[in-house]
Protein backbone atom coordinates (compact mmCIF):
# COMPACT_ATOMS: atom_id res chain seq x y z
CA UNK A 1 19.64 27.94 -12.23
CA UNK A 2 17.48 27.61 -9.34
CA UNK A 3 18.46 24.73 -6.57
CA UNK A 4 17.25 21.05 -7.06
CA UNK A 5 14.05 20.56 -4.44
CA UNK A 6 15.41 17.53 -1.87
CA UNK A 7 12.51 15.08 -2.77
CA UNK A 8 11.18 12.78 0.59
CA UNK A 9 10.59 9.59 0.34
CA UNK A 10 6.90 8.44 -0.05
CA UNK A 11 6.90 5.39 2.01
CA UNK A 12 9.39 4.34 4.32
CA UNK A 13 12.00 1.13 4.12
CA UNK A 14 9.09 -1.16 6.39
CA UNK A 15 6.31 -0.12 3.98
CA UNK A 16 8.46 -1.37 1.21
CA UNK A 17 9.70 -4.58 3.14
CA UNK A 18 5.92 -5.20 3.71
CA UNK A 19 5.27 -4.82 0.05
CA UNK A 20 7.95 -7.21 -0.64
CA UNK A 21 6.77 -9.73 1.35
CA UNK A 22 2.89 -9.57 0.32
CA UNK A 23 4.29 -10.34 -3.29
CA UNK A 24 6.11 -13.09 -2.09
CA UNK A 25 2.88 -14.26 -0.54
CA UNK A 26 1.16 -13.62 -3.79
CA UNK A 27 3.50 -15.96 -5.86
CA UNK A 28 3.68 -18.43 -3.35
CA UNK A 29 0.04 -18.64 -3.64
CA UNK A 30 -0.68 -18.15 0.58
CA UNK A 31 -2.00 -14.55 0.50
CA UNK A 32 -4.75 -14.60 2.01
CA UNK A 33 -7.36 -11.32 2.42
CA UNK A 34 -9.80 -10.40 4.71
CA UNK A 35 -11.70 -11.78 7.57
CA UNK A 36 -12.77 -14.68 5.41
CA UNK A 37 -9.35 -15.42 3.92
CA UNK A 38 -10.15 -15.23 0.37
CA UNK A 39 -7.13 -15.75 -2.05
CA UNK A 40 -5.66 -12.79 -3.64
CA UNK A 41 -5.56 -13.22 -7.16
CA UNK A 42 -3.67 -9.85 -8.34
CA UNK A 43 -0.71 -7.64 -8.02
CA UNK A 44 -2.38 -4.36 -7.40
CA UNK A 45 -5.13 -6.02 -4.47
CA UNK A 46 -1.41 -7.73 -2.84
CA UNK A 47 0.08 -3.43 -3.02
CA UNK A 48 -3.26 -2.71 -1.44
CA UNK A 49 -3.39 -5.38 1.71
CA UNK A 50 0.48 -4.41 2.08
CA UNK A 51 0.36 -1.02 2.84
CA UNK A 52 -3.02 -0.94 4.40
CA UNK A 53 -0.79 -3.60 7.12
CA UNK A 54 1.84 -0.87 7.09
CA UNK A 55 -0.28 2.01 8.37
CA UNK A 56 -1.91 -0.24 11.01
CA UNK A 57 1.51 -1.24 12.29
CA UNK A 58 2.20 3.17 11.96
CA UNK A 59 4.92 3.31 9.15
CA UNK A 60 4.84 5.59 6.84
CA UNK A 61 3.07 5.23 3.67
CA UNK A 62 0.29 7.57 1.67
CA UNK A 63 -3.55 7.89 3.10
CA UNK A 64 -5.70 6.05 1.13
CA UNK A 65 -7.02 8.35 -1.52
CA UNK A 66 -10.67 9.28 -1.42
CA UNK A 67 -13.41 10.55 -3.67
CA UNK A 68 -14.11 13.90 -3.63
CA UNK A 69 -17.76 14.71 -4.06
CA UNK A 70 -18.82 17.55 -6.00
CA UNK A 71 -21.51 19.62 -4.24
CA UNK A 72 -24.60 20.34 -5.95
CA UNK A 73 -25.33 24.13 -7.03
């Protein structure tokens, strides 16, 4: 029986906090985005601002993911 692979967490304890706290925001109806301050309306654009704030303030959460374009033969 081979031995069980130690997983590592994904994002740390502040990403999650800051996660948290934007869904707070969200249900409380005061999350704001952008430079304009437009309301969020859903769950998954509240995940986004969250840990996008979490990598500017350095803790540790995924890189955004980003296309990958084929190149042409």
């Amino acid at each position: 029986m081979p031995a069980a692979k130690k997983k590592t967490r994904k994002y740390s304890k502040g990403t999650q906090t800051e996660v948290k706290n934007e869904m707070h925001r969200l249900k409380k109806g005061t999350a704001k985005s952008g430079k304009g301050g437009a309301k969020v309306k859903s769950k998954k654009q509240a995940i986004a601002i969250a840990l996008s704030k979490a990598r500017k303030k350095g803790k540790k959460a995924p890189k955004k993911p980003t296309s990958k374009k084929k190149s042409p033969k």
